[in-house]
PDB file of N, CA and C in Angstrom:
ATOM      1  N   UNK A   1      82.727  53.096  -9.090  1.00  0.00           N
ATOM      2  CA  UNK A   1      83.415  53.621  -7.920  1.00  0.00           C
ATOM      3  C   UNK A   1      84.804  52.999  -7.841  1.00  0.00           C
ATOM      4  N   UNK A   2      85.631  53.546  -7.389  1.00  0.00           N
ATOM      5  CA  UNK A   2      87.087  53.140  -7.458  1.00  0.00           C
ATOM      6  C   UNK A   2      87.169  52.538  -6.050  1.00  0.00           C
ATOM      7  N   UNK A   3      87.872  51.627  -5.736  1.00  0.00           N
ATOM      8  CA  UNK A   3      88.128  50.919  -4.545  1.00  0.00           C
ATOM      9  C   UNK A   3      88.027  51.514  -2.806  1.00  0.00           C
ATOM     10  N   UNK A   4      88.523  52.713  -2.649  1.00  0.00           N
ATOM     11  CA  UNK A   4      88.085  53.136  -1.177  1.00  0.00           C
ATOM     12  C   UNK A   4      86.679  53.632  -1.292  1.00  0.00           C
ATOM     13  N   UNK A   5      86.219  53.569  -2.357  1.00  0.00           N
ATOM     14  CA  UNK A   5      84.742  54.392  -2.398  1.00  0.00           C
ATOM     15  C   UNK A   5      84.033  52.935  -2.347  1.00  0.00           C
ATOM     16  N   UNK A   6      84.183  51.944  -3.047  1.00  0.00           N
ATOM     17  CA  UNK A   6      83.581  50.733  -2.301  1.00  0.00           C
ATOM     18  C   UNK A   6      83.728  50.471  -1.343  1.00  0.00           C
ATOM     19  N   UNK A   7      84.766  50.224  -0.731  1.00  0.00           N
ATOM     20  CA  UNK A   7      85.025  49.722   0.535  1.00  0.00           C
ATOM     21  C   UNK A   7      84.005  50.619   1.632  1.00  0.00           C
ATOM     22  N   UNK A   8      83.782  52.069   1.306  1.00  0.00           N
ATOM     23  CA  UNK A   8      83.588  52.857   2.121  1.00  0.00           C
ATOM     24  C   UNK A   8      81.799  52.555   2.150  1.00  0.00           C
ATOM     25  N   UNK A   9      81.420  52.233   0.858  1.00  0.00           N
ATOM     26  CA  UNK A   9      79.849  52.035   0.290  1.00  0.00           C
ATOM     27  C   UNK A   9      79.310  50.667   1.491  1.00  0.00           C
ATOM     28  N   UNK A  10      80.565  49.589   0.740  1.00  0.00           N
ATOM     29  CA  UNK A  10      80.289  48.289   1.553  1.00  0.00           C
ATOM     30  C   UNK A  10      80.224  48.345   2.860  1.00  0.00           C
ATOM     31  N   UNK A  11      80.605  49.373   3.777  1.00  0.00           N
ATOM     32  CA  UNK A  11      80.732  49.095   5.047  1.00  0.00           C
ATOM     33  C   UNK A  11      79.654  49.821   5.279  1.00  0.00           C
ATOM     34  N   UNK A  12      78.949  50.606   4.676  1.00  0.00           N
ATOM     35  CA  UNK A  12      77.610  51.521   5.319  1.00  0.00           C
ATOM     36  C   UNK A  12      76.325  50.406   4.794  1.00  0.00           C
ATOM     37  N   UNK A  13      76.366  49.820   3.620  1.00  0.00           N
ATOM     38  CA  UNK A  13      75.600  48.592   3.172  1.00  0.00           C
ATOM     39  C   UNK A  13      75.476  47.659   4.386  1.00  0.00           C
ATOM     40  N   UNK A  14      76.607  46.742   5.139  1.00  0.00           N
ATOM     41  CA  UNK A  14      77.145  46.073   5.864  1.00  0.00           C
ATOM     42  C   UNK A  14      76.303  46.627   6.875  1.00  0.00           C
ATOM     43  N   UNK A  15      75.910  48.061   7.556  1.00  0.00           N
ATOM     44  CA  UNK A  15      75.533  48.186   8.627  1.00  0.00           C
ATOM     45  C   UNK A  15      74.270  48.633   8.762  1.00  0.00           C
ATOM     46  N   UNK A  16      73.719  48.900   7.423  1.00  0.00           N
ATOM     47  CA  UNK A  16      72.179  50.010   7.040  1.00  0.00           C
ATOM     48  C   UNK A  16      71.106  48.966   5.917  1.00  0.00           C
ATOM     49  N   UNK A  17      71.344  47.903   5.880  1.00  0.00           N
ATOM     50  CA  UNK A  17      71.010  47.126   4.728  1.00  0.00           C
ATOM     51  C   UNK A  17      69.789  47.564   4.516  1.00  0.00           C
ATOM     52  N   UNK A  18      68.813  47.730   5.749  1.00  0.00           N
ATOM     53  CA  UNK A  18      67.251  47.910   5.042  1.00  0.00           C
ATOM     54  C   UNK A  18      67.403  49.886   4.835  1.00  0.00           C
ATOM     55  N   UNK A  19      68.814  50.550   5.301  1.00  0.00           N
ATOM     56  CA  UNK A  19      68.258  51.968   4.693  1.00  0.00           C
ATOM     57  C   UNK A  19      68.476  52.341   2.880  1.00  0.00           C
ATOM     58  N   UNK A  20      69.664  51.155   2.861  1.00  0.00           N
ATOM     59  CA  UNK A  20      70.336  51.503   1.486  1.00  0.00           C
ATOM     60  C   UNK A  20      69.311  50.971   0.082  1.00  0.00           C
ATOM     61  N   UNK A  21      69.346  52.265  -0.371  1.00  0.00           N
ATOM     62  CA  UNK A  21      68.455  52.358  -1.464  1.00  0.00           C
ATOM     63  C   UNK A  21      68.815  51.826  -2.761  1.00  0.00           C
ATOM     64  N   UNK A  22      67.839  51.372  -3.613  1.00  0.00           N
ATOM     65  CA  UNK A  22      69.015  51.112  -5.479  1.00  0.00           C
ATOM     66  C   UNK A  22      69.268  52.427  -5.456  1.00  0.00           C
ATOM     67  N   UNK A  23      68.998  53.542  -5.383  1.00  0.00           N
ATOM     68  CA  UNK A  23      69.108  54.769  -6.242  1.00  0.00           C
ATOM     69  C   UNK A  23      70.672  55.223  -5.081  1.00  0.00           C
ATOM     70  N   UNK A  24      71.303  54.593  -4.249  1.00  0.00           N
ATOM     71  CA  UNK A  24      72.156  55.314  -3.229  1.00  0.00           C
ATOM     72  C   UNK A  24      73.435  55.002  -4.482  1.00  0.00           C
ATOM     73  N   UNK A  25      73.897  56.737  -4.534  1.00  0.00           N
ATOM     74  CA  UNK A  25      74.829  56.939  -5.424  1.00  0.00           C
ATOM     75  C   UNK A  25      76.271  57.715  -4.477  1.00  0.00           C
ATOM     76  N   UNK A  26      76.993  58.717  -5.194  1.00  0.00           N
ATOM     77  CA  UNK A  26      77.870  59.366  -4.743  1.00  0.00           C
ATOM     78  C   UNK A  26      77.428  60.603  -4.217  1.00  0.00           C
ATOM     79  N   UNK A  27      75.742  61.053  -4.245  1.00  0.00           N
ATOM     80  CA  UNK A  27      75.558  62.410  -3.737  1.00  0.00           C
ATOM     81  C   UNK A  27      74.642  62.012  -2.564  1.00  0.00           C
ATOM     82  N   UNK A  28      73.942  60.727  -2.255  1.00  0.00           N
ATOM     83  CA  UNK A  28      73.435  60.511  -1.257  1.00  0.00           C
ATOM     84  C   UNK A  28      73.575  61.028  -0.067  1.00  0.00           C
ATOM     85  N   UNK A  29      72.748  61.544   0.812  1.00  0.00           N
ATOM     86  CA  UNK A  29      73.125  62.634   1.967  1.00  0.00           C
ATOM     87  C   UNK A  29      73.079  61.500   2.940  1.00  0.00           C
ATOM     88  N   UNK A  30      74.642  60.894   3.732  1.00  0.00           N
ATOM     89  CA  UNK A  30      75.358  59.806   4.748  1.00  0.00           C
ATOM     90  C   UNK A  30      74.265  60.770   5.816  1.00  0.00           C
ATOM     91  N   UNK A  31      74.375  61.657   6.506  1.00  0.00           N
ATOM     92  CA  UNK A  31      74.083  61.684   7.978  1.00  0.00           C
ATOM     93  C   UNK A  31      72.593  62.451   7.698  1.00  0.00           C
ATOM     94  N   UNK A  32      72.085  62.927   6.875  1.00  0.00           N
ATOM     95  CA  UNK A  32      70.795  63.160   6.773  1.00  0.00           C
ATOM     96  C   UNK A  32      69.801  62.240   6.603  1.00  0.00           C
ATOM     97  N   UNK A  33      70.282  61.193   6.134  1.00  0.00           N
ATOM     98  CA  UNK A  33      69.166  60.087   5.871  1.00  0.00           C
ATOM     99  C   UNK A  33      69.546  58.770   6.686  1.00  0.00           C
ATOM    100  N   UNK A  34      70.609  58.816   7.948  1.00  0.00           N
ATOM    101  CA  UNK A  34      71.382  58.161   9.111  1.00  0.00           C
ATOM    102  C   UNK A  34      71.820  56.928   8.734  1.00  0.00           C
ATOM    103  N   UNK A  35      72.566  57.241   6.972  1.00  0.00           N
ATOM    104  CA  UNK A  35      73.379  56.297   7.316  1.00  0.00           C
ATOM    105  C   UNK A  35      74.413  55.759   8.168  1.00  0.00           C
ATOM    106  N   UNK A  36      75.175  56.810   8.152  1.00  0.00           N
ATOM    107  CA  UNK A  36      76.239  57.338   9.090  1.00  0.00           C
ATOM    108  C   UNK A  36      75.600  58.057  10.790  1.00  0.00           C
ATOM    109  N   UNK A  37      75.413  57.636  11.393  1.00  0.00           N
ATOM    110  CA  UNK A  37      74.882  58.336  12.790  1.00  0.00           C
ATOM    111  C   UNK A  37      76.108  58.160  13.646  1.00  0.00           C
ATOM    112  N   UNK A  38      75.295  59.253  14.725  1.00  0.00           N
ATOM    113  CA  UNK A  38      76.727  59.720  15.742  1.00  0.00           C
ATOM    114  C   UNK A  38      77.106  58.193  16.418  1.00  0.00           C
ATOM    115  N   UNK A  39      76.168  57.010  16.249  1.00  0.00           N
ATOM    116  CA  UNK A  39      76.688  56.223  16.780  1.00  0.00           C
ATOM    117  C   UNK A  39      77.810  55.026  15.730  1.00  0.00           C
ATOM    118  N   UNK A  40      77.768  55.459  14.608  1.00  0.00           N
ATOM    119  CA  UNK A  40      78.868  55.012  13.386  1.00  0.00           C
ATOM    120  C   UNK A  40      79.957  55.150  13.245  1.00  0.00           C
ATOM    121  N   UNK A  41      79.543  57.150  13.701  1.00  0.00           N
ATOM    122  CA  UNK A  41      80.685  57.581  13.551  1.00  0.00           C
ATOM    123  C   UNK A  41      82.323  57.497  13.404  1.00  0.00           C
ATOM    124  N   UNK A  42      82.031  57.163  14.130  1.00  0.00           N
ATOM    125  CA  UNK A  42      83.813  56.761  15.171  1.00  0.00           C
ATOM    126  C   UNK A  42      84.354  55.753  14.429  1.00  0.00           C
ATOM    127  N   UNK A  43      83.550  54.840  14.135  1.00  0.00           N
ATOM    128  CA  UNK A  43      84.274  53.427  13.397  1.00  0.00           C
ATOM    129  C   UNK A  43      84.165  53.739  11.915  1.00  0.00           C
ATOM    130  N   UNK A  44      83.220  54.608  11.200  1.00  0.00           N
ATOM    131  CA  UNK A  44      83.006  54.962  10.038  1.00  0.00           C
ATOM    132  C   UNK A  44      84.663  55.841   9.781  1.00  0.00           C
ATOM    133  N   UNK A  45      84.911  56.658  10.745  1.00  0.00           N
ATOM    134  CA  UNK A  45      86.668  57.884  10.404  1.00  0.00           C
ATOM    135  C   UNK A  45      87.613  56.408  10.553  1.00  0.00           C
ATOM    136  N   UNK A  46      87.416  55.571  11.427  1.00  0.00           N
ATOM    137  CA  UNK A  46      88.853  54.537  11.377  1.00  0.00           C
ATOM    138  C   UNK A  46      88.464  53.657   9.824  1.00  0.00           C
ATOM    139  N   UNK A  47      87.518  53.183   9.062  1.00  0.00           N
ATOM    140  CA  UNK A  47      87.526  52.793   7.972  1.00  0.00           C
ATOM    141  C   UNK A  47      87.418  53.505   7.241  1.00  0.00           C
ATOM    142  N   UNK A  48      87.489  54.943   7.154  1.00  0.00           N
ATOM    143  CA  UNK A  48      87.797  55.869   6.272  1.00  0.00           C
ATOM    144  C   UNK A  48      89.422  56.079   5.872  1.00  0.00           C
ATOM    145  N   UNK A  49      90.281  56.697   7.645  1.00  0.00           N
ATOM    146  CA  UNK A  49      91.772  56.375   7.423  1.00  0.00           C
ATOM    147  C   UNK A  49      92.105  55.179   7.537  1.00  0.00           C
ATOM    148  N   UNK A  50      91.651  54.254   7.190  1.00  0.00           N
ATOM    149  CA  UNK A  50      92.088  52.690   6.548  1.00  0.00           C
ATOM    150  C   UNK A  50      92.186  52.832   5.022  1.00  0.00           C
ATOM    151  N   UNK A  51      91.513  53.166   4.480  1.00  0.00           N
ATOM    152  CA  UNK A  51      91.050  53.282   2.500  1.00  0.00           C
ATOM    153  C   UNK A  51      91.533  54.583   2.487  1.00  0.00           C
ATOM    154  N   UNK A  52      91.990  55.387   2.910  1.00  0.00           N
ATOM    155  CA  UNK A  52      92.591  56.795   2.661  1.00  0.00           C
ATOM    156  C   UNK A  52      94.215  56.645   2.927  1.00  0.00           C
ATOM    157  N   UNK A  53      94.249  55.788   3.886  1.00  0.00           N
ATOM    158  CA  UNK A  53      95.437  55.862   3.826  1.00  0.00           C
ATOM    159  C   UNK A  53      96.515  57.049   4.950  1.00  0.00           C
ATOM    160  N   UNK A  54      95.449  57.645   5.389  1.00  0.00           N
ATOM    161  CA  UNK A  54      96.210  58.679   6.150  1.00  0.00           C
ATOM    162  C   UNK A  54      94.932  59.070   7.523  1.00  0.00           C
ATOM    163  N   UNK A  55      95.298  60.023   8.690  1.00  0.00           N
ATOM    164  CA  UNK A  55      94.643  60.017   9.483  1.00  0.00           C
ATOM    165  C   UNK A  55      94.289  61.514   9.597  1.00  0.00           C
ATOM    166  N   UNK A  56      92.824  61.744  10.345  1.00  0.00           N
ATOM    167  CA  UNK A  56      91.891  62.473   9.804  1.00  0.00           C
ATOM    168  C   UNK A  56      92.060  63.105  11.264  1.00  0.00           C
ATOM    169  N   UNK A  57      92.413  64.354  11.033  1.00  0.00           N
ATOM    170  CA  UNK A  57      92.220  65.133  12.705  1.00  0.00           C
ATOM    171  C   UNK A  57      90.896  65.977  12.705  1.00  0.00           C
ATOM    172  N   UNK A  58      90.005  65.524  13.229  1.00  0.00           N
ATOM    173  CA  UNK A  58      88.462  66.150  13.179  1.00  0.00           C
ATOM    174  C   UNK A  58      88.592  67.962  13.787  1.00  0.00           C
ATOM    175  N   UNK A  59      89.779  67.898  14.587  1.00  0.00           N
ATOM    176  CA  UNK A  59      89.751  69.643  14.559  1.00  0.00           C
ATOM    177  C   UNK A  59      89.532  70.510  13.874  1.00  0.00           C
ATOM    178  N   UNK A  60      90.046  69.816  12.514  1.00  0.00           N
ATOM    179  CA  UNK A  60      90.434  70.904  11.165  1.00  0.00           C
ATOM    180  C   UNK A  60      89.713  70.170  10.333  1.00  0.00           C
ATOM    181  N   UNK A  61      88.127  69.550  10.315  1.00  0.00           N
ATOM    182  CA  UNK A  61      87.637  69.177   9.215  1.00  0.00           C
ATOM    183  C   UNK A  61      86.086  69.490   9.824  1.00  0.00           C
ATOM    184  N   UNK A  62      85.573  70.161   8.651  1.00  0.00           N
ATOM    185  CA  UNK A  62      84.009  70.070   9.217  1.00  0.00           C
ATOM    186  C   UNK A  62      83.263  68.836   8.619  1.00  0.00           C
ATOM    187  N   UNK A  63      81.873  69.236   9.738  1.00  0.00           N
ATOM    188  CA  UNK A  63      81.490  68.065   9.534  1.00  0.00           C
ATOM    189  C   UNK A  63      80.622  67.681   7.741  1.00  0.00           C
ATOM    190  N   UNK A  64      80.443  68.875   7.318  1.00  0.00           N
ATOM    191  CA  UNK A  64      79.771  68.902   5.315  1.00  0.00           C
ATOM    192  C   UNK A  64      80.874  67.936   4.851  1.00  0.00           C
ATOM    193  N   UNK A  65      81.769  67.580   5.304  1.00  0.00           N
ATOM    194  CA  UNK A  65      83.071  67.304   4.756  1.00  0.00           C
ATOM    195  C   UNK A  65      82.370  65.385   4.560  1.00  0.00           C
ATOM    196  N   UNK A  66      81.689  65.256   5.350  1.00  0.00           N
ATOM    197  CA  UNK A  66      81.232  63.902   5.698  1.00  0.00           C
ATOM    198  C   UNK A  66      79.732  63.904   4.775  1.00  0.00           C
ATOM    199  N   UNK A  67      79.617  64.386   4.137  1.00  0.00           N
ATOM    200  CA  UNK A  67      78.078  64.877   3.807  1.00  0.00           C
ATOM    201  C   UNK A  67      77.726  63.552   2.907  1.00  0.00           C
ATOM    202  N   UNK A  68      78.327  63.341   1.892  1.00  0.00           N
ATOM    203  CA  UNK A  68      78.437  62.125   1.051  1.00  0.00           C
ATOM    204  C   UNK A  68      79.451  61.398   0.300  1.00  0.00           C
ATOM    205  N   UNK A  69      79.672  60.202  -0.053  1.00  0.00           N
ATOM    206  CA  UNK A  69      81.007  59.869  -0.939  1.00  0.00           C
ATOM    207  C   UNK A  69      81.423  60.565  -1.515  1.00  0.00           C
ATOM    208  N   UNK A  70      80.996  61.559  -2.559  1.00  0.00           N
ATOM    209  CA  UNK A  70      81.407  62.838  -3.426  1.00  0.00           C
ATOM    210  C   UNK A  70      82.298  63.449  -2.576  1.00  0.00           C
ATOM    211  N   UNK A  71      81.819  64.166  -1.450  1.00  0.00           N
ATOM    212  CA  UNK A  71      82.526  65.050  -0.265  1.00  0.00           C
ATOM    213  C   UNK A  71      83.725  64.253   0.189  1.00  0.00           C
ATOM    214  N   UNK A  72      83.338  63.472   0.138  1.00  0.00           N
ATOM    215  CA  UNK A  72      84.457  62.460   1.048  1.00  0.00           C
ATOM    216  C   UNK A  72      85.273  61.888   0.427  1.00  0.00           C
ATOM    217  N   UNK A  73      85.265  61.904  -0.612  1.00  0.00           N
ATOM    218  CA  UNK A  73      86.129  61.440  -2.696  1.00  0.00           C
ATOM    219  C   UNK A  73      86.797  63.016  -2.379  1.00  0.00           C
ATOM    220  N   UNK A  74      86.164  64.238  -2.428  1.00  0.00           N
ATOM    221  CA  UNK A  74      87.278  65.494  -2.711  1.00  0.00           C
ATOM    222  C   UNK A  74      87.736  65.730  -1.426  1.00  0.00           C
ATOM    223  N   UNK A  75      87.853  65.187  -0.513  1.00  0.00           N
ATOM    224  CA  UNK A  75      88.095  65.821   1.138  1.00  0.00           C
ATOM    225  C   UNK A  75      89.282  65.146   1.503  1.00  0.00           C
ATOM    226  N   UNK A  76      89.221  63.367   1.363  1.00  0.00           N
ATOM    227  CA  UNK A  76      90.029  62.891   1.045  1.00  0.00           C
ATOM    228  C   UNK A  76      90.784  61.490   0.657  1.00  0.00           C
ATOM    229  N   UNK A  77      90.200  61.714  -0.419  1.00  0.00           N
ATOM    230  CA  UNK A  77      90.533  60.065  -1.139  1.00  0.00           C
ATOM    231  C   UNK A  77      91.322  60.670  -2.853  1.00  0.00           C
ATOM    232  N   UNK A  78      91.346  62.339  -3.042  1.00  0.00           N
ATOM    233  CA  UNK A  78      91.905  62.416  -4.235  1.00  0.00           C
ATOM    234  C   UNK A  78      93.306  63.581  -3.574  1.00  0.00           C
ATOM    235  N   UNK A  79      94.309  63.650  -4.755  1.00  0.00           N
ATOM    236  CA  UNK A  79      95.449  63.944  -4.432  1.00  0.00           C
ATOM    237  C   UNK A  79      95.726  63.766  -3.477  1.00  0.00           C
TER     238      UNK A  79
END
């Protein structure tokens, strides 16, 4: 994983320790299996535009967009 994709791994590790699995990769489903819950949320988008680098207006993003690191690697952590 390249650096915002750790950072992004480490902070759901940091808060889910007994959910995170050996097998939790880049397709792992974040809000189906609660890593990410509505109560994460909020602090999960500010350490997202921290490692992204830019800020995320939830108007214009759905929520699949959050689905897993993969999603969230093409949504926005590349070009």
């Amino acid at each position: 994983m390249i650096e915002p994709l750790s950072a992004l791994r480490d902070w759901i590790a940091t808060r889910h320790p007994d959910k995170l699995t050996p097998d939790f990769d880049l397709d792992t489903e974040l809000i189906e299996t609660r890593l990410i819950d509505s109560l994460d949320f909020a602090e999960f988008l500010f350490v997202l535009e921290e490692v992204s680098g830019r800020l995320i207006d939830l108007e214009t993003v759905d929520l699949q967009t959050f689905r897993s690191l993969r999603t969230i690697q093409a949504h926005f952590l590349e070009g």
